[in-house]
C-alpha atoms as a PDB file:
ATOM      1  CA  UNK A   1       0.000   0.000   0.000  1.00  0.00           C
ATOM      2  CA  UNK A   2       1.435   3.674  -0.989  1.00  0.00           C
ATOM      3  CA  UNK A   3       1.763   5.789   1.404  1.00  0.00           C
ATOM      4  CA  UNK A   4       0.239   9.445   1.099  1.00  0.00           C
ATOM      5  CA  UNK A   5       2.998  12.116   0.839  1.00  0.00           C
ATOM      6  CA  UNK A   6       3.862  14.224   3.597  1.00  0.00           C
ATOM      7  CA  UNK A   7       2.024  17.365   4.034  1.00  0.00           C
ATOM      8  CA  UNK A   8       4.572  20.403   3.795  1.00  0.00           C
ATOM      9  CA  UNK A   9       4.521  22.185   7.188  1.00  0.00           C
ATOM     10  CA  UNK A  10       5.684  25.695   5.662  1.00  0.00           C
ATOM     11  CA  UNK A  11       4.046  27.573   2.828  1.00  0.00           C
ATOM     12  CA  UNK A  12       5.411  28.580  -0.466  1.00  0.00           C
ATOM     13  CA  UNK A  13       4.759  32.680   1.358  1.00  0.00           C
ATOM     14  CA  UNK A  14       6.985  31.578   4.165  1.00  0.00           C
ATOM     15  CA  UNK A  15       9.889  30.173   1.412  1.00  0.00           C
ATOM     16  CA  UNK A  16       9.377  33.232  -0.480  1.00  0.00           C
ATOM     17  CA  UNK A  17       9.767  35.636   2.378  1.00  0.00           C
ATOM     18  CA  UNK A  18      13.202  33.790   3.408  1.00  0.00           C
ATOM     19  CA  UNK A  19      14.435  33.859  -0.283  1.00  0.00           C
ATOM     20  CA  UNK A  20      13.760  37.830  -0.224  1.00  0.00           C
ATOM     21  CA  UNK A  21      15.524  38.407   2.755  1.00  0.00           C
ATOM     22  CA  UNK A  22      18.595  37.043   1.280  1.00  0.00           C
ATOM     23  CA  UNK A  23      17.629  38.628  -2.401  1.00  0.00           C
ATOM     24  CA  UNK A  24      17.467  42.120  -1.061  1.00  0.00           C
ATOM     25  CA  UNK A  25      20.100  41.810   1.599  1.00  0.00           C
ATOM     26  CA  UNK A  26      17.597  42.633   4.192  1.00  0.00           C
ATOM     27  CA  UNK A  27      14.432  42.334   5.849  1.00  0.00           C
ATOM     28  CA  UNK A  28      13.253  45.694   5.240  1.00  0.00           C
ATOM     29  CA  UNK A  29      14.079  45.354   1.856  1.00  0.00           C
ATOM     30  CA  UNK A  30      12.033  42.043   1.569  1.00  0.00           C
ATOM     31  CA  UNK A  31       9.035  43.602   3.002  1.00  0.00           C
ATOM     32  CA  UNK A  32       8.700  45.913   0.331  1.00  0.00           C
ATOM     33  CA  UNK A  33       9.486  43.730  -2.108  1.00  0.00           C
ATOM     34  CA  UNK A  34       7.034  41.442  -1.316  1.00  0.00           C
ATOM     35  CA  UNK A  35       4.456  44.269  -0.004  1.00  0.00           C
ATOM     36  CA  UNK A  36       4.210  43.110   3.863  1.00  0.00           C
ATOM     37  CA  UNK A  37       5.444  44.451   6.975  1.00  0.00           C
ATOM     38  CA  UNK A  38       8.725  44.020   8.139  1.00  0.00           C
ATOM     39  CA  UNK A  39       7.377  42.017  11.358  1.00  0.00           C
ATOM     40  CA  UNK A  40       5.826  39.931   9.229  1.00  0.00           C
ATOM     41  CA  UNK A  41       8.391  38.953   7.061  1.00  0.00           C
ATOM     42  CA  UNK A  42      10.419  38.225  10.582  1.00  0.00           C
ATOM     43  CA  UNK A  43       8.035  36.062  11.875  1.00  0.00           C
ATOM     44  CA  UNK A  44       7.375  34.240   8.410  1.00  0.00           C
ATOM     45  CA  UNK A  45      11.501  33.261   8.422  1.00  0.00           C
ATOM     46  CA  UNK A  46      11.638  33.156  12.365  1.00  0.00           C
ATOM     47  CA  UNK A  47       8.481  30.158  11.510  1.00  0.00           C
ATOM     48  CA  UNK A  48      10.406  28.310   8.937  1.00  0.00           C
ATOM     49  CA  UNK A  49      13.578  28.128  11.735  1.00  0.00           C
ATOM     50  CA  UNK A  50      11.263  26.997  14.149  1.00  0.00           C
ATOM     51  CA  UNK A  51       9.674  24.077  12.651  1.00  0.00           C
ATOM     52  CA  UNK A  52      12.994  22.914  11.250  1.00  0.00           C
ATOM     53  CA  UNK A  53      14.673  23.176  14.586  1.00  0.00           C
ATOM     54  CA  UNK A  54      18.088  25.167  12.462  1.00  0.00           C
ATOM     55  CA  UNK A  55      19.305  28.939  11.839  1.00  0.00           C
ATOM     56  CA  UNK A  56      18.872  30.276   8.719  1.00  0.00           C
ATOM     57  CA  UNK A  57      20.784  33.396   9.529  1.00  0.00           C
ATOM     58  CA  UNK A  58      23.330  34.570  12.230  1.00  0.00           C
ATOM     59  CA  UNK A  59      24.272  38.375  13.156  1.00  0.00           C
ATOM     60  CA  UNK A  60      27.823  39.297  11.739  1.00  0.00           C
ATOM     61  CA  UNK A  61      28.387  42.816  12.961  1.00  0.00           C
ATOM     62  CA  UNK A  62      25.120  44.828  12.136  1.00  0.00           C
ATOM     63  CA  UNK A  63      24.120  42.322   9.190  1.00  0.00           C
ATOM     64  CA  UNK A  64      21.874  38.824   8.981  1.00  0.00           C
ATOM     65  CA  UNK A  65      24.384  36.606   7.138  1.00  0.00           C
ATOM     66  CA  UNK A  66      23.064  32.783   6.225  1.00  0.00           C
ATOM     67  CA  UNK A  67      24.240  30.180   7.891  1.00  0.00           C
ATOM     68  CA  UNK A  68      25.658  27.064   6.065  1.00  0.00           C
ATOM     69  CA  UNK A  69      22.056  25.366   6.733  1.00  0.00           C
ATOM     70  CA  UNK A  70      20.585  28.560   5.634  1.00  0.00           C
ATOM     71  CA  UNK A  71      22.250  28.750   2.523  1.00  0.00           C
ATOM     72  CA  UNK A  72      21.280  25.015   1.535  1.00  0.00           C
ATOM     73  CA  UNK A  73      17.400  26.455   2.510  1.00  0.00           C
ATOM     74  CA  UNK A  74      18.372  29.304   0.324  1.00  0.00           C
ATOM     75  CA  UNK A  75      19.205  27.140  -2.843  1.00  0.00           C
ATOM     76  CA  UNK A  76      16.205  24.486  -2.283  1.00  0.00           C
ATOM     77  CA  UNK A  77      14.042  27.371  -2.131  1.00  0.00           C
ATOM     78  CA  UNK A  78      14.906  29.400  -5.043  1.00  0.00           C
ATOM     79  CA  UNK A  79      14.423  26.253  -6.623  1.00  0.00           C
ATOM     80  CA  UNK A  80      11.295  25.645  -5.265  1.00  0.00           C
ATOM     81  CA  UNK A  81      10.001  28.899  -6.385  1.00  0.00           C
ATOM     82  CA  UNK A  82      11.340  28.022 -10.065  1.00  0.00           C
ATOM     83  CA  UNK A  83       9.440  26.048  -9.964  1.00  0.00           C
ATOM     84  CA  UNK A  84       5.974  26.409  -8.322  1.00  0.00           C
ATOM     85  CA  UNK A  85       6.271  29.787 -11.334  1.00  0.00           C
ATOM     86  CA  UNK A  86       6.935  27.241 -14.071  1.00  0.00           C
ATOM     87  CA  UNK A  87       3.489  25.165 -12.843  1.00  0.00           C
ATOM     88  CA  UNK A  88       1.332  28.400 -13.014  1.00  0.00           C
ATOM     89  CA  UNK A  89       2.681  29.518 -16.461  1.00  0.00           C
ATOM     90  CA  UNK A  90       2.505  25.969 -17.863  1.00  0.00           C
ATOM     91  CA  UNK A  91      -1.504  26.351 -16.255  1.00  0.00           C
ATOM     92  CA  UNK A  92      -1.943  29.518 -18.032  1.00  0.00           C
ATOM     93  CA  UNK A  93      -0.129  28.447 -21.291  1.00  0.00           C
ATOM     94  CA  UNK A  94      -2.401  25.263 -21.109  1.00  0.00           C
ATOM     95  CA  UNK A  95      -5.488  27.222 -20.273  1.00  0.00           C
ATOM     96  CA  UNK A  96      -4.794  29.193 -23.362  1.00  0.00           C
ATOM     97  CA  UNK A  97      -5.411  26.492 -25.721  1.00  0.00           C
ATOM     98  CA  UNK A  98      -1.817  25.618 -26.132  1.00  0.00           C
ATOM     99  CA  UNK A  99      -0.811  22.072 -26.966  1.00  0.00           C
ATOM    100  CA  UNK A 100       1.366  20.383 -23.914  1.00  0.00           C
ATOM    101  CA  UNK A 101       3.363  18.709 -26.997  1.00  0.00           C
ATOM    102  CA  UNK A 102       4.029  19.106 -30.592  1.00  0.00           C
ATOM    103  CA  UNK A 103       5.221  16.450 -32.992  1.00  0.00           C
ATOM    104  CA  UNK A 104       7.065  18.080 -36.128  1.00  0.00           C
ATOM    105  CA  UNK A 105       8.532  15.454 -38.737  1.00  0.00           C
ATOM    106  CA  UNK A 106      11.176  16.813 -41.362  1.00  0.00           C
ATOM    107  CA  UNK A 107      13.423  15.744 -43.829  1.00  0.00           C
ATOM    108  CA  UNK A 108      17.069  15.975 -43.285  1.00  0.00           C
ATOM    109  CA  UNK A 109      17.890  18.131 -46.270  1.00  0.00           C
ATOM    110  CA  UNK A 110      16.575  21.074 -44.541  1.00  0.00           C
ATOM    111  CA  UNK A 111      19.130  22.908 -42.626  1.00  0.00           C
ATOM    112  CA  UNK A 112      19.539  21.790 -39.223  1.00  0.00           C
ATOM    113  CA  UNK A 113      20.799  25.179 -38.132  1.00  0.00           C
ATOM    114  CA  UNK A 114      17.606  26.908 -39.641  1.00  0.00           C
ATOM    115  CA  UNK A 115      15.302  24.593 -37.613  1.00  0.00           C
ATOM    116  CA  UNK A 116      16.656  24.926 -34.203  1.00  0.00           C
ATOM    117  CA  UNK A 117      16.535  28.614 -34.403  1.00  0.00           C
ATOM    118  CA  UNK A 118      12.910  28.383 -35.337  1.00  0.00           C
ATOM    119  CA  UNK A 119      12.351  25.645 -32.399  1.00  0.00           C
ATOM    120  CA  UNK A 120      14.370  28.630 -30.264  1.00  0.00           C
ATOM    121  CA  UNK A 121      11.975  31.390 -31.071  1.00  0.00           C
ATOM    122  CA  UNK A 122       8.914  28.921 -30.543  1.00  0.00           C
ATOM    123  CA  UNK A 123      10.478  27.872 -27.146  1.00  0.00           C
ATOM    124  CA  UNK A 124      10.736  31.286 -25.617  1.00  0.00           C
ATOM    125  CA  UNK A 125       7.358  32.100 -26.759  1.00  0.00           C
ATOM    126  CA  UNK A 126       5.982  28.680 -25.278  1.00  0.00           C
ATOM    127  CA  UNK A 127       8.275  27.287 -23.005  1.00  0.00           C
ATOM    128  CA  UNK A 128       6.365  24.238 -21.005  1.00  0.00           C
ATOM    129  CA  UNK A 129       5.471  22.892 -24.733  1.00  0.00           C
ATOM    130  CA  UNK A 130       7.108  19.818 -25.633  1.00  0.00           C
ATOM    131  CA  UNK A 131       8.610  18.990 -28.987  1.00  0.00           C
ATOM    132  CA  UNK A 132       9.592  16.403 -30.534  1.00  0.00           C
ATOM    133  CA  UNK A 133      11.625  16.273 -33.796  1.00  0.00           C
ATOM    134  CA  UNK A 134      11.323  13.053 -36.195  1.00  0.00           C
ATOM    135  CA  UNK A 135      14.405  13.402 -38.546  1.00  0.00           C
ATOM    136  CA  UNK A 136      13.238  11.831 -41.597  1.00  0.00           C
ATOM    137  CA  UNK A 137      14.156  10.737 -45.254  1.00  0.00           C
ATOM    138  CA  UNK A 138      12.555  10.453 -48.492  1.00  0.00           C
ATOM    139  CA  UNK A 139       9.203   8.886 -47.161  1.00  0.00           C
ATOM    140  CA  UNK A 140       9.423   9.634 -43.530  1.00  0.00           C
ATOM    141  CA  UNK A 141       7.574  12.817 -42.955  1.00  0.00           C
ATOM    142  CA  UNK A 142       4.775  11.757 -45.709  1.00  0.00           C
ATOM    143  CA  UNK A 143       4.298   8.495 -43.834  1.00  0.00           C
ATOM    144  CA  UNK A 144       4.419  10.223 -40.467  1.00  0.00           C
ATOM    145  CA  UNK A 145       1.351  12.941 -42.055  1.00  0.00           C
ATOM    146  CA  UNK A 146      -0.269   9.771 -43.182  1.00  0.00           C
ATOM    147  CA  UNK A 147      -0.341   7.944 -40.193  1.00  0.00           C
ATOM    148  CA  UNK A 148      -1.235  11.334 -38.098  1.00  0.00           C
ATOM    149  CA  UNK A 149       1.919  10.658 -35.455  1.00  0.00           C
ATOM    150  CA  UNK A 150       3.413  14.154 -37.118  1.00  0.00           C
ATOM    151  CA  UNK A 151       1.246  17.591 -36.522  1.00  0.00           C
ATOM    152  CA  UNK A 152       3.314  19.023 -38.853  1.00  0.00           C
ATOM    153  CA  UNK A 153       5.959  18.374 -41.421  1.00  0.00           C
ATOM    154  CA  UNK A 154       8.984  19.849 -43.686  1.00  0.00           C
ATOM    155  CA  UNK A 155       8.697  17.405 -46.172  1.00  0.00           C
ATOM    156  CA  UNK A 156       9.980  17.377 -50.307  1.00  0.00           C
ATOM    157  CA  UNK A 157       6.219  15.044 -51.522  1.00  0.00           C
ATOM    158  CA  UNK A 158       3.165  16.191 -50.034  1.00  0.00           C
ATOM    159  CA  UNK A 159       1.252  13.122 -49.339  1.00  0.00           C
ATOM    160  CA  UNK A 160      -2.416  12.404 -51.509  1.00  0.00           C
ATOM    161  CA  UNK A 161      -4.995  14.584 -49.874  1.00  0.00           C
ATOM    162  CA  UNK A 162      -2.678  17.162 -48.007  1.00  0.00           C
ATOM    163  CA  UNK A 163      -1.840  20.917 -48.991  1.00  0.00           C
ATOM    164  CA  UNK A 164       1.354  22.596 -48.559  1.00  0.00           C
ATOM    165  CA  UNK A 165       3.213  25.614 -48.662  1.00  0.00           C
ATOM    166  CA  UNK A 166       6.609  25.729 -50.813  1.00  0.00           C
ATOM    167  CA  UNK A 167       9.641  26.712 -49.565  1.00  0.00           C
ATOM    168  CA  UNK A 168      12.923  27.752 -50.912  1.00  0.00           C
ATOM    169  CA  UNK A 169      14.131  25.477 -52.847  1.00  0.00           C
ATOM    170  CA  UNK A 170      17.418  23.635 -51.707  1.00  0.00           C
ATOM    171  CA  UNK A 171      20.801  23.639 -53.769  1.00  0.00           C
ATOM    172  CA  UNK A 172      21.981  19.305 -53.611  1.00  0.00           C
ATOM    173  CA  UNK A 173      25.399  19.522 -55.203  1.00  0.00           C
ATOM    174  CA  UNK A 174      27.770  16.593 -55.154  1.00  0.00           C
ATOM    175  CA  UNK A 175      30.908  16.228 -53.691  1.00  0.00           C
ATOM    176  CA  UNK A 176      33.856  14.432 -52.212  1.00  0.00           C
ATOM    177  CA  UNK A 177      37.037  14.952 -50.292  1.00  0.00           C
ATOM    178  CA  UNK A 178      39.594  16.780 -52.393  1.00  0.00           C
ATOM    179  CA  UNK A 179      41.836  14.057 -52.863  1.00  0.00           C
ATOM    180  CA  UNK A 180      39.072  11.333 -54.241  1.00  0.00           C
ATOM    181  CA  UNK A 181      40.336   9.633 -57.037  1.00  0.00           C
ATOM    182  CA  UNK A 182      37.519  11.444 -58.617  1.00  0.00           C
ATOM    183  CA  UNK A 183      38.878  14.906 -57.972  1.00  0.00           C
ATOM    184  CA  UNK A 184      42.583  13.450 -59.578  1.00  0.00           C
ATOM    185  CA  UNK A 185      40.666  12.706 -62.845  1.00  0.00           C
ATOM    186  CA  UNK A 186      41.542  16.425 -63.815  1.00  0.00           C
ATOM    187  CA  UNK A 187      38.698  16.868 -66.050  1.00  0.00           C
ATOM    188  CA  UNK A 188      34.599  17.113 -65.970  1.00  0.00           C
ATOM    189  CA  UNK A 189      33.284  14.268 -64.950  1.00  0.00           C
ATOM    190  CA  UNK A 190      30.247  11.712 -66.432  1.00  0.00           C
ATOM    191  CA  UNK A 191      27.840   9.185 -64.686  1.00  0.00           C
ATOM    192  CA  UNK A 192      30.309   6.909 -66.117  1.00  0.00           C
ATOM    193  CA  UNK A 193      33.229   8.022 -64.220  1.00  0.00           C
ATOM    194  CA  UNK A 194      30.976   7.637 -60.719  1.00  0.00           C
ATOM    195  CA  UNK A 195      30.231   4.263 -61.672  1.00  0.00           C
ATOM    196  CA  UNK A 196      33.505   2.766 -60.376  1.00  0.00           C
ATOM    197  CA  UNK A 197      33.347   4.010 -56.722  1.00  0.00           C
ATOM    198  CA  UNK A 198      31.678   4.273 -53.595  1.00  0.00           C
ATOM    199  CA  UNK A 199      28.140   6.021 -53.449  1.00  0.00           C
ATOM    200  CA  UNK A 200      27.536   7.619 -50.132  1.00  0.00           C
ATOM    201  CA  UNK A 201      23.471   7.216 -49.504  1.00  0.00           C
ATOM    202  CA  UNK A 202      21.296   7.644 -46.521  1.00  0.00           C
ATOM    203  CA  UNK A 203      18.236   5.485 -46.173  1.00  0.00           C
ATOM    204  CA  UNK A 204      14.598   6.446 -46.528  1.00  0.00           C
ATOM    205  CA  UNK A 205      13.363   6.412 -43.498  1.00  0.00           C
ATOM    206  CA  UNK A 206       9.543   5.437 -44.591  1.00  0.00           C
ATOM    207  CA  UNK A 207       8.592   1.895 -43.626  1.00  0.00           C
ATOM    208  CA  UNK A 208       7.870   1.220 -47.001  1.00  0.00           C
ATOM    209  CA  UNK A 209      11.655   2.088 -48.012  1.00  0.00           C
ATOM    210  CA  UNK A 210      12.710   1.802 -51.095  1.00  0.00           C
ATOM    211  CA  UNK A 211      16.158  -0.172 -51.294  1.00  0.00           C
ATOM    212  CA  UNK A 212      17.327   1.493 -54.937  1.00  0.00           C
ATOM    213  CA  UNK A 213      17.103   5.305 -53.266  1.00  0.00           C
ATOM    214  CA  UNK A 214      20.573   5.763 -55.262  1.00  0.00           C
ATOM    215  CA  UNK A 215      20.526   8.416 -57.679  1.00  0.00           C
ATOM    216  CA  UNK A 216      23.305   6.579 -59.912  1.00  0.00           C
ATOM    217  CA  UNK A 217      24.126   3.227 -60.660  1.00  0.00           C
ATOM    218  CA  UNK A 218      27.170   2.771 -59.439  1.00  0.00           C
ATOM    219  CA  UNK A 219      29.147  -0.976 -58.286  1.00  0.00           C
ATOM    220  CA  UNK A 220      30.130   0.396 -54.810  1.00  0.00           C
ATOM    221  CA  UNK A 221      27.308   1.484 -52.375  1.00  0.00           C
ATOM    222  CA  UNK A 222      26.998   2.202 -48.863  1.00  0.00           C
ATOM    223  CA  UNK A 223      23.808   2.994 -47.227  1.00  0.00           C
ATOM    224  CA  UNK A 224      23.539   4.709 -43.383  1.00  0.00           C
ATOM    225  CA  UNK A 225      20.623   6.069 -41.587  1.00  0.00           C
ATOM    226  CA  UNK A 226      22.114   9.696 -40.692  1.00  0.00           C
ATOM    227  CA  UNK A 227      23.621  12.531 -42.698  1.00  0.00           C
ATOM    228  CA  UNK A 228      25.877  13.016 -40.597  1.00  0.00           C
ATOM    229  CA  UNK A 229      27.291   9.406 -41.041  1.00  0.00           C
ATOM    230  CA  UNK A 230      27.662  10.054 -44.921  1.00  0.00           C
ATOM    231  CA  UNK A 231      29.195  13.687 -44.363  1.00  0.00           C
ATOM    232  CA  UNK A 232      31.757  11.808 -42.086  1.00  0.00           C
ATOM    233  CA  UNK A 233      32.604   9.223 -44.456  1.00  0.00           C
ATOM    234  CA  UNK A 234      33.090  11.535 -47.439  1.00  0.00           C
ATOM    235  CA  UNK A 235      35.426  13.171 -45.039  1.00  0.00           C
ATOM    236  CA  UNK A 236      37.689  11.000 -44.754  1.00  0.00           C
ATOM    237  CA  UNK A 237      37.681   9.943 -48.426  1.00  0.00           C
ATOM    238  CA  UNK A 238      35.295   6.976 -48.229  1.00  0.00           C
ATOM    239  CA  UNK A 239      33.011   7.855 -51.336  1.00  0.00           C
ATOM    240  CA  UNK A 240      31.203  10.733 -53.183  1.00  0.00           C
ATOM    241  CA  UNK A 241      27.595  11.975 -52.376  1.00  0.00           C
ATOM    242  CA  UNK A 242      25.139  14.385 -53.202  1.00  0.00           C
ATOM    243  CA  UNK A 243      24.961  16.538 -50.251  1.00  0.00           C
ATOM    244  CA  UNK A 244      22.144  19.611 -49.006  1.00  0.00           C
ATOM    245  CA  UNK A 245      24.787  22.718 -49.456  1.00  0.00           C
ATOM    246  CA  UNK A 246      24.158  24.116 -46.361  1.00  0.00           C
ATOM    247  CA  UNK A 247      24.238  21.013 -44.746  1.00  0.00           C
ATOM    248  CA  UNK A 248      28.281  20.525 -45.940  1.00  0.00           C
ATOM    249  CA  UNK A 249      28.913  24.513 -45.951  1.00  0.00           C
ATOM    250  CA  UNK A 250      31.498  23.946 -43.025  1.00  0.00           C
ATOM    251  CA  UNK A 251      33.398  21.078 -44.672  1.00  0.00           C
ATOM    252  CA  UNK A 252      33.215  23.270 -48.189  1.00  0.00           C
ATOM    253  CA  UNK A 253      34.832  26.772 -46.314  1.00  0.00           C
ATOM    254  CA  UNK A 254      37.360  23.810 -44.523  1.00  0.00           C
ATOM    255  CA  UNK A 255      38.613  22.319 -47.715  1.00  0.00           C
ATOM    256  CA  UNK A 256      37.220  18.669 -45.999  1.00  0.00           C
ATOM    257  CA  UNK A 257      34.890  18.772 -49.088  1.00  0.00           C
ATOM    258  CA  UNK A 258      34.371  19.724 -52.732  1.00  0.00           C
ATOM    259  CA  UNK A 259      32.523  20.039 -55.070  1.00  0.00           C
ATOM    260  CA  UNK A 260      32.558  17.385 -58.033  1.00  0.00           C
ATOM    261  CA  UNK A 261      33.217  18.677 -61.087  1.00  0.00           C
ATOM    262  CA  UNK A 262      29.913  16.860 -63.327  1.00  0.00           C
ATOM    263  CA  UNK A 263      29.457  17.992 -66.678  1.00  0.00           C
ATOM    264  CA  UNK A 264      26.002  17.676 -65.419  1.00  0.00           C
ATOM    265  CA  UNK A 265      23.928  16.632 -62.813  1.00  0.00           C
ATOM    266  CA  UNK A 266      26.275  18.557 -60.263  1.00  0.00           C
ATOM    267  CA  UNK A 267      23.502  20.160 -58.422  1.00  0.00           C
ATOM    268  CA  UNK A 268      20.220  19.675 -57.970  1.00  0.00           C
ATOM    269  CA  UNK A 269      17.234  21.473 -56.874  1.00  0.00           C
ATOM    270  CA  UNK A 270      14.964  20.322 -53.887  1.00  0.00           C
ATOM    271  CA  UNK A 271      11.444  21.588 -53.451  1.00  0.00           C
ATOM    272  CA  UNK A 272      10.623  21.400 -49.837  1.00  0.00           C
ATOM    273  CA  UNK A 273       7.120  22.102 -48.513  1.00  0.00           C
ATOM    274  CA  UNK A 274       5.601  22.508 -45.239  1.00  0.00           C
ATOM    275  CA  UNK A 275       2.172  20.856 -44.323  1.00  0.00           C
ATOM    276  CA  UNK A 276       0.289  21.179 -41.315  1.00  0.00           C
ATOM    277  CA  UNK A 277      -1.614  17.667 -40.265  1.00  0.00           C
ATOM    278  CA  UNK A 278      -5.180  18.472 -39.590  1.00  0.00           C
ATOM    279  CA  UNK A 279      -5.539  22.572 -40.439  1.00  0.00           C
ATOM    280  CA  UNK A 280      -8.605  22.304 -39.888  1.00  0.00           C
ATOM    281  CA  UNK A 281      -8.097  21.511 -36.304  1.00  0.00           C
ATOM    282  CA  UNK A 282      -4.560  22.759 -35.766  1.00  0.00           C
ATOM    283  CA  UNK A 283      -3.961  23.982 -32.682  1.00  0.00           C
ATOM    284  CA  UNK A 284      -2.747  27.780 -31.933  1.00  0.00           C
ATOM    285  CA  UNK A 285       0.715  26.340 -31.227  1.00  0.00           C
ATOM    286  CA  UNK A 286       1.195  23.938 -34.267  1.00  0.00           C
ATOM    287  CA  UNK A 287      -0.203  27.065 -35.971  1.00  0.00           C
ATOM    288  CA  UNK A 288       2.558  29.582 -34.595  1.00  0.00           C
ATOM    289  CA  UNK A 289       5.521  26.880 -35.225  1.00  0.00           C
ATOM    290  CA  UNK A 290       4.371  26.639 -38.752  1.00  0.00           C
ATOM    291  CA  UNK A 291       4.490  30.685 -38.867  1.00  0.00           C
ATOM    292  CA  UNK A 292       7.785  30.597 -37.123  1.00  0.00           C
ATOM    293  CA  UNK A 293       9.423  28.126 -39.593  1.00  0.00           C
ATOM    294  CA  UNK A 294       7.618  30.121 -42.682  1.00  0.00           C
ATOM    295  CA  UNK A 295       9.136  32.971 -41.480  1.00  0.00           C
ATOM    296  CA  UNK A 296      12.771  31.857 -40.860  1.00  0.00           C
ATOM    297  CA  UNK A 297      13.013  30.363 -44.320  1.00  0.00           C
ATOM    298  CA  UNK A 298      11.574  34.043 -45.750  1.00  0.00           C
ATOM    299  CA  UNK A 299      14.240  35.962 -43.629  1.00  0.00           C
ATOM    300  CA  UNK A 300      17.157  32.966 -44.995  1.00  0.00           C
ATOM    301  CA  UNK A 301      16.026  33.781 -48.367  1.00  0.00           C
ATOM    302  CA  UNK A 302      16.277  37.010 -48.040  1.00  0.00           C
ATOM    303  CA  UNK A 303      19.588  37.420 -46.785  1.00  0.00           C
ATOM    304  CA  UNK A 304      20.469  35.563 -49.674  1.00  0.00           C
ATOM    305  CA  UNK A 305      19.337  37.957 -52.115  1.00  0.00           C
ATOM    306  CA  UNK A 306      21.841  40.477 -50.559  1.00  0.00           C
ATOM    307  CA  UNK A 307      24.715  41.331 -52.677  1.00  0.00           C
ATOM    308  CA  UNK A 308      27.170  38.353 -52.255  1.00  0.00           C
ATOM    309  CA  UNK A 309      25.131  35.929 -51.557  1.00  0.00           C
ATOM    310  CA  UNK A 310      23.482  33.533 -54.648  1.00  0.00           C
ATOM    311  CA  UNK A 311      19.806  33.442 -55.763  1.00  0.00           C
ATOM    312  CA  UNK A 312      18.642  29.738 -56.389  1.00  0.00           C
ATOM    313  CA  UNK A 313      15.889  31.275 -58.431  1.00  0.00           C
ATOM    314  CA  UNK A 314      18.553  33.390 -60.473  1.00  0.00           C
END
């Protein structure tokens, strides 16, 4: 049989008063703070020594100073009022009609960078929801709209029956480490030359995969479930790939990676769209993360457009 948990003998008003004290070096100080009289923000600390049978504070000179067991009280208290504030502004953000969590799939060729600055915004705007991010290839975030376990995706094929909103289109370019046999060739390259090494592919990530997601035939394949995995093995010279641009931008400016030189079929364009679940009966915070992400890609694309930077629609 579970037992019932103890009942607190001191208030949250009696925790706050003692974390004042120390907040606003002073009693007096405290009371105004917190609007009460000085007497009773004496008693309210005086109460909490009491019942705990310790000293909170001691008299150095002229000046309350906290004891060692005071300043543990201190620390568990501040704490405590974290978060007792956290439970009333989760309440209110609840009571608002915001969802407790969020479920957003989206396909790895969007820039990871780009999405947890949106996630960032979203956070500080609605911090006690939840997300959770389903990293997805190919047929992952159409299967995850399908099946109704994403409220929202970033996906390149909206699914039969769904609507969604373009966004900037993607650069894919190919590329391998600069001293791939490939990069020795000297000249532009053809599918031909590709076909004798290693293609660098990551999985689709739908349940009904297909195996052949290749985009050449080549007799050397490896497939891996993460980007990052084939970024790290065309790093160290392990095969070529087609790669998001801002995904490899770091290994481009580092020299780690570069571009193939294809006669064609070097880059690639990649239509990305985003599509809300249900919008119907979207909630307001699905709603605002889809507004957030909407307008993170608009401010990307226009930075782009400043001089120096390249328009994909150029």
């Amino acid at each position: 049989m579970n037992e019932s948990p103890a009942v607190p003998q001191i208030s949250l008003e009696q925790w706050r008063a003692l974390v004042a004290v120390v907040d606003c070096g002073g009693y007096m100080q405290a009371a105004e703070r917190l609007n009460k009289s000085q007497s009773a923000v004496t008693y309210a600390v005086q109460k909490i020594e009491a019942l705990l049978g310790v000293r909170a504070f001691e008299i150095v000179g002229r000046k309350a100073v906290l004891t060692s067991t005071g300043q543990m009280l201190y620390r568990r208290a501040r704490a405590l009022m974290d978060e007792a504030g956290g439970l009333e502004r989760a309440a209110r953000t609840l009571s608002a009609g915001w969802e407790a969590e969020i479920c957003l799939a989206v396909e790895v060729l969007f820039p990871s960078w780009l999405l947890f600055l949106c996630l960032d915004q979203f956070g500080r705007e609605s911090p006690m929801t939840r997300i959770e991010v389903l990293e997805s290839v190919i047929g992952g975030a159409p299967e995850a709209l399908l099946q109704r376990t994403a409220d929202l995706a970033v996906t390149p094929t909206v699914p039969p029956g769904f609507l969604g909103d373009p966004l900037h289109p993607l650069r894919i370019i190919a590329a391998a480490h600069p001293d791939h046999p490939l990069h020795r060739l000297g000249r532009s390259l053809t599918p031909r030359d590709l076909q004798r090494y290693r293609h660098l592919v990551v999985r689709d990530s739908g349940a009904a995969r297909n195996r052949k997601t290749g985009t050449v035939e080549v007799d050397q394949r490896w497939t891996v479930s993460h980007m990052a995995s084939s970024v790290e093995a065309a790093c160290m010279g392990l095969g070529f790939a087609w790669f998001p641009e801002d995904r490899i931008r770091a290994e481009l400016d580092s020299g780690r990676l570069k571009p193939l030189p294809m006669r064609e079929g070097g880059e690639r364009w990649v239509q990305l769209h985003l599509v809300l679940a249900d919008p119907d009966f979207a909630g307001p915070g699905v709603r605002r993360l889809a507004e957030i992400i909407r307008g993170g890609v608009a401010a990307e694309c226009a930075q782009r457009r400043q001089p120096g930077h390249a328009d994909p629609a150029a």
